[in-house]
C-alpha atoms as a PDB file:
ATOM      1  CA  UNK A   1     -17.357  30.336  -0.773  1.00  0.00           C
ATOM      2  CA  UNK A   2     -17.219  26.975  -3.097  1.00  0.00           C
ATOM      3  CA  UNK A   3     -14.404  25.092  -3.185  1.00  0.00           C
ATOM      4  CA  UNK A   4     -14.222  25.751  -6.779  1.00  0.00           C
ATOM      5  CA  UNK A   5     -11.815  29.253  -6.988  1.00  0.00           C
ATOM      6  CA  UNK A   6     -11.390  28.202 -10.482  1.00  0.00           C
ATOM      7  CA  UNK A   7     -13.947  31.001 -11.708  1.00  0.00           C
ATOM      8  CA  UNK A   8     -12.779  33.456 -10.038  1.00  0.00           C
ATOM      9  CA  UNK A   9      -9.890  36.026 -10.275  1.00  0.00           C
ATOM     10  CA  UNK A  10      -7.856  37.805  -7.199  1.00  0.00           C
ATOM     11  CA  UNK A  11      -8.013  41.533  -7.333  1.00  0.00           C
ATOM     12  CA  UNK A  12      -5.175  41.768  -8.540  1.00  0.00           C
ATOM     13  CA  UNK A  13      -5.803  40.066 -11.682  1.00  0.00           C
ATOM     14  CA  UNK A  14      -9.416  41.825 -11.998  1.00  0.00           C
ATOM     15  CA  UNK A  15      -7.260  45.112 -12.037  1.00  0.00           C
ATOM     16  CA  UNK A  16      -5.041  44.141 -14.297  1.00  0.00           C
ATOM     17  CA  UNK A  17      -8.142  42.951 -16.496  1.00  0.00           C
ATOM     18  CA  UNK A  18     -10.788  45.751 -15.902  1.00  0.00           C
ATOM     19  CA  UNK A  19      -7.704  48.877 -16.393  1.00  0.00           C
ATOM     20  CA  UNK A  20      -8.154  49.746 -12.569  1.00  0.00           C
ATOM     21  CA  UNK A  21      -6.032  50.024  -9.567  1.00  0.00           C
ATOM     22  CA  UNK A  22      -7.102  47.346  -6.568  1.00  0.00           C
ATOM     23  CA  UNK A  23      -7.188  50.724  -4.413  1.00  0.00           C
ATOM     24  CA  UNK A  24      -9.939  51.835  -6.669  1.00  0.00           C
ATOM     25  CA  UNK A  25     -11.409  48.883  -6.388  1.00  0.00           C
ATOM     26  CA  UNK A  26     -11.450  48.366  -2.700  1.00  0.00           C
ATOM     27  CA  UNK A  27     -12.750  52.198  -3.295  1.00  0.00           C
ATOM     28  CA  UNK A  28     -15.578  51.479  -4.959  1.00  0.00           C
ATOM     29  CA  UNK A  29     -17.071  48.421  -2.933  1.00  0.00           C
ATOM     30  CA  UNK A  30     -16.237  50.704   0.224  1.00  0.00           C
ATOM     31  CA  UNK A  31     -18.798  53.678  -1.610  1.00  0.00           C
ATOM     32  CA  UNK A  32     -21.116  51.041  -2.583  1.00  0.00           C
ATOM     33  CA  UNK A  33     -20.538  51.587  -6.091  1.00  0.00           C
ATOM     34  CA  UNK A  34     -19.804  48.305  -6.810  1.00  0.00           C
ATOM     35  CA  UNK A  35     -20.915  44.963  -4.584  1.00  0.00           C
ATOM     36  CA  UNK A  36     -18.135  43.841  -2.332  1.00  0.00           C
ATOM     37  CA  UNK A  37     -16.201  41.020  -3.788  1.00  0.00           C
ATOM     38  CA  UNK A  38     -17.030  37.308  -2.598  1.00  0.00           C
ATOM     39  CA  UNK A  39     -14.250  35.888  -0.849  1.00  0.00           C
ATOM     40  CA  UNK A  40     -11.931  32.629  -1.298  1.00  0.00           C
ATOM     41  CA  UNK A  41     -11.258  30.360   2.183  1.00  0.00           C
ATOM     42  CA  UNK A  42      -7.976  32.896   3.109  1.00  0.00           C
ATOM     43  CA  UNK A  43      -9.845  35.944   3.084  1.00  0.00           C
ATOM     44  CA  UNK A  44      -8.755  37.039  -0.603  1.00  0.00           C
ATOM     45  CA  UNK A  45     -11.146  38.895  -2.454  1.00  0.00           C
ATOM     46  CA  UNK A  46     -12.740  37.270  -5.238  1.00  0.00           C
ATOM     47  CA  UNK A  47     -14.281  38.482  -8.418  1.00  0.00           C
ATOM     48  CA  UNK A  48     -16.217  36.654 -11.354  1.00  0.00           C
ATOM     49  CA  UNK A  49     -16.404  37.397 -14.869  1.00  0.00           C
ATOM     50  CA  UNK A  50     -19.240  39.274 -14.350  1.00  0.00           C
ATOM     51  CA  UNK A  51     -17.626  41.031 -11.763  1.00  0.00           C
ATOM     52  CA  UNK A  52     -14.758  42.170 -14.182  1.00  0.00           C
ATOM     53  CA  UNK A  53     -16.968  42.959 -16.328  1.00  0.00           C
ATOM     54  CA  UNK A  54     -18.805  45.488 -14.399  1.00  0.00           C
ATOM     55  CA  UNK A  55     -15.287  46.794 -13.308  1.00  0.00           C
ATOM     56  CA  UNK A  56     -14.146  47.842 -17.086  1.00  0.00           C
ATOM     57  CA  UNK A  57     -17.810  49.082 -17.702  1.00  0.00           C
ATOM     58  CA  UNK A  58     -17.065  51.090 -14.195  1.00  0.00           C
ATOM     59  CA  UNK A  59     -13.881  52.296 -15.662  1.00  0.00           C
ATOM     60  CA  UNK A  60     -14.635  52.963 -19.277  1.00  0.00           C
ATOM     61  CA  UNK A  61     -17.243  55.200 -17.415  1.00  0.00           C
ATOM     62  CA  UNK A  62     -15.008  56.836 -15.555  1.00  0.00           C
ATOM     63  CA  UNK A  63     -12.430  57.410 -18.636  1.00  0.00           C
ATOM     64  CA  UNK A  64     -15.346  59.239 -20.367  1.00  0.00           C
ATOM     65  CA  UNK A  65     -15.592  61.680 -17.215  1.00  0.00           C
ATOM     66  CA  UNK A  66     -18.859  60.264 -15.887  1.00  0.00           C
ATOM     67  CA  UNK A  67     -19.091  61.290 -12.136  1.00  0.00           C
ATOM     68  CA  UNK A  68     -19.822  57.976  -9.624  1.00  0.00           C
ATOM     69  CA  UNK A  69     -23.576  59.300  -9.443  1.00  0.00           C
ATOM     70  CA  UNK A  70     -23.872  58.999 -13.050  1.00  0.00           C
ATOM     71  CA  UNK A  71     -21.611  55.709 -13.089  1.00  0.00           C
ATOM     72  CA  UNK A  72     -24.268  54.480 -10.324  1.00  0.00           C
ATOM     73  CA  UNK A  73     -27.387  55.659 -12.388  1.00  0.00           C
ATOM     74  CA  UNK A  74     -25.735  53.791 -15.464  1.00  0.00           C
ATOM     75  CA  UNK A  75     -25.082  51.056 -13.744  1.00  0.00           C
ATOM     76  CA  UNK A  76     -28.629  50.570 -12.775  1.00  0.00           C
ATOM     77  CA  UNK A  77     -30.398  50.969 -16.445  1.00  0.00           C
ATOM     78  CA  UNK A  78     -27.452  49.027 -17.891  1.00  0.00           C
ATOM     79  CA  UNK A  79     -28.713  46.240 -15.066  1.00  0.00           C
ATOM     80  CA  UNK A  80     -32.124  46.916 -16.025  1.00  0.00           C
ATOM     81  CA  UNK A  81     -33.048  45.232 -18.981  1.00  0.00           C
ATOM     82  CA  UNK A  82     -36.193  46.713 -19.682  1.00  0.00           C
ATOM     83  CA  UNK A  83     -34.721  50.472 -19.289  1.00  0.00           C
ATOM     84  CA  UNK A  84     -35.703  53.372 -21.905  1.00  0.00           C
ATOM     85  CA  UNK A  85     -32.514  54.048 -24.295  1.00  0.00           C
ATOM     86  CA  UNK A  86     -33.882  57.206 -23.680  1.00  0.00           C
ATOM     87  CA  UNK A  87     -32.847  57.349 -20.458  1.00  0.00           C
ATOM     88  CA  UNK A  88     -29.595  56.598 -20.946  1.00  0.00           C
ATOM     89  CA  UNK A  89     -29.446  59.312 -23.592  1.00  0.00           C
ATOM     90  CA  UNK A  90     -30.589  62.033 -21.265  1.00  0.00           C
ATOM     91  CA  UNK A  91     -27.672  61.394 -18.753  1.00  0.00           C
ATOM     92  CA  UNK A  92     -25.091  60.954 -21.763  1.00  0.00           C
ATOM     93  CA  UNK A  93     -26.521  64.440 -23.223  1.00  0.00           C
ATOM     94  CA  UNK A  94     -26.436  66.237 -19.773  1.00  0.00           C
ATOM     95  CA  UNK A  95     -22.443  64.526 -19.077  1.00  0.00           C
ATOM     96  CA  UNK A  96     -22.068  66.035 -23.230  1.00  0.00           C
ATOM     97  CA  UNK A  97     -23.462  69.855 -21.545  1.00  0.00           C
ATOM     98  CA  UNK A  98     -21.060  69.430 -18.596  1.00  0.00           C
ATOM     99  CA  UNK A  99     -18.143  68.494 -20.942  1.00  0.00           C
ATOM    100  CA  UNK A 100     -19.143  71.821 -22.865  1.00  0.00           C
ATOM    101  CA  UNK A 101     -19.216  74.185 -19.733  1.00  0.00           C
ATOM    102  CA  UNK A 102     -15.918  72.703 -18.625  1.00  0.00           C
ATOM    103  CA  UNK A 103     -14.209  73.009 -21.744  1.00  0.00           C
ATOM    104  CA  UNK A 104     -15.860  76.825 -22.090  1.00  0.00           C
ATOM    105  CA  UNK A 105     -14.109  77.589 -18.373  1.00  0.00           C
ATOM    106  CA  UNK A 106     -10.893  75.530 -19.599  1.00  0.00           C
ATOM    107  CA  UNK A 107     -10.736  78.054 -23.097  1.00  0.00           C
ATOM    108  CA  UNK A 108     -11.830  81.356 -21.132  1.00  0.00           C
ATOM    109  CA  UNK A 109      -8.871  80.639 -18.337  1.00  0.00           C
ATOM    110  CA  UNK A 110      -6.237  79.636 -21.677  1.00  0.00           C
ATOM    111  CA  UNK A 111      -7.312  82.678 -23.143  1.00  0.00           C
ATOM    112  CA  UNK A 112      -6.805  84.724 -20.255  1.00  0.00           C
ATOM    113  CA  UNK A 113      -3.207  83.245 -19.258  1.00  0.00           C
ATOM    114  CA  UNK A 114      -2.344  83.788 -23.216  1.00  0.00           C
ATOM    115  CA  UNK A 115      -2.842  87.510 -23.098  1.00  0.00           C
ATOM    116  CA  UNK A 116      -0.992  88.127 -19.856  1.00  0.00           C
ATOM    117  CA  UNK A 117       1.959  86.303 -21.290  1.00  0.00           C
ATOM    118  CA  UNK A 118       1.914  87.899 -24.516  1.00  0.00           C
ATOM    119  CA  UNK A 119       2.405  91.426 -22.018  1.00  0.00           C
ATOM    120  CA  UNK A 120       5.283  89.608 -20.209  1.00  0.00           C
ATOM    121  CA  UNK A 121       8.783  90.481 -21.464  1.00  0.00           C
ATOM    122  CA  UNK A 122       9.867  87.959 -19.747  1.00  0.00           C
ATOM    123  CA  UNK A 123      13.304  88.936 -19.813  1.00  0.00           C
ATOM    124  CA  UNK A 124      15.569  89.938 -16.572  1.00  0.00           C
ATOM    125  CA  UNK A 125      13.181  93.133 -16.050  1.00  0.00           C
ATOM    126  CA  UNK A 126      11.506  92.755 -12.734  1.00  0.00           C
ATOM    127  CA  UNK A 127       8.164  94.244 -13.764  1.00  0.00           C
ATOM    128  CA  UNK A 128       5.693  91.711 -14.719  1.00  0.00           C
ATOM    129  CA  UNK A 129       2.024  91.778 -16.209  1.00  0.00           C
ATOM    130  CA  UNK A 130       1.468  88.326 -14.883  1.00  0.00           C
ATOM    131  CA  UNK A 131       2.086  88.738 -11.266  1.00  0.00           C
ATOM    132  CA  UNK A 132       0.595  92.262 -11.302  1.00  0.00           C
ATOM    133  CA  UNK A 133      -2.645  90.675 -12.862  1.00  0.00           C
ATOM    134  CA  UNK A 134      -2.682  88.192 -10.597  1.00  0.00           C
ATOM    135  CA  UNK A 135      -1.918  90.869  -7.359  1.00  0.00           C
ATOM    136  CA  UNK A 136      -4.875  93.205  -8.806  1.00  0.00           C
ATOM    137  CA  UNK A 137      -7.604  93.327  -6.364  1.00  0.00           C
ATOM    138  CA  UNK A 138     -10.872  92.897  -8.513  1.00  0.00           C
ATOM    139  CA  UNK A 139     -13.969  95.299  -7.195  1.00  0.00           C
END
């Protein structure tokens, strides 16, 4: 690498700047989600601004509950400059169905736990609708 470390950060300071643990980041390069990080004459890891950059788009990604295939196939049309928006729509609209099924699943099991509690006593009775529910065998 140059001589010139001026432009570039240490991990540590990309984490702090993209919102990511180093461990992640080592993570990612390891997966080949992100290219590994140039390194400085000791060995250090070194990242540019553009490097950074990609990092918070990486983690904003991830904060939005994109899996690392999706993160990947973003990562390639946001690269490409000459991408269809549309194709960038379609894998934001499937992620938007997952989110939906998930959340279904999330409301179907909160449902579920709220009517076995609202059988539960829950006083210093032994017998309980919650562990019997949970003991039934289902056929």
């Amino acid at each position: 690498m140059a001589n010139d470390t001026s432009q570039y950060v240490t991990i540590g300071e990309a984490a702090s700047r993209s919102g990511m643990p180093s461990k992640t980041i080592r993570f990612y390069e390891q997966i080949g989600l992100i290219k590994p990080a140039q390194r400085f004459a000791n060995q250090y890891r070194a990242y540019s601004e553009e490097d950074v950059h990609t990092l918070s788009f990486v983690h904003r990604a991830r904060n939005l509950g994109f899996s690392l295939k999706d993160i990947q196939a973003l990562l390639s049309l946001y690269r490409d400059r000459r991408r269809a928006s549309r194709d960038v729509k379609r894998l934001a609209l499937q992620h938007i169905a997952e989110v939906d099924r998930r959340i279904s699943e999330l409301t179907a099991i909160r449902n579920a736990l709220a009517g076995l509690t609202q059988k539960c006593h829950g006083d210093d009775r032994p017998q309980c609708p919650i562990l019997d529910e949970l003991e039934a065998i289902e056929h």
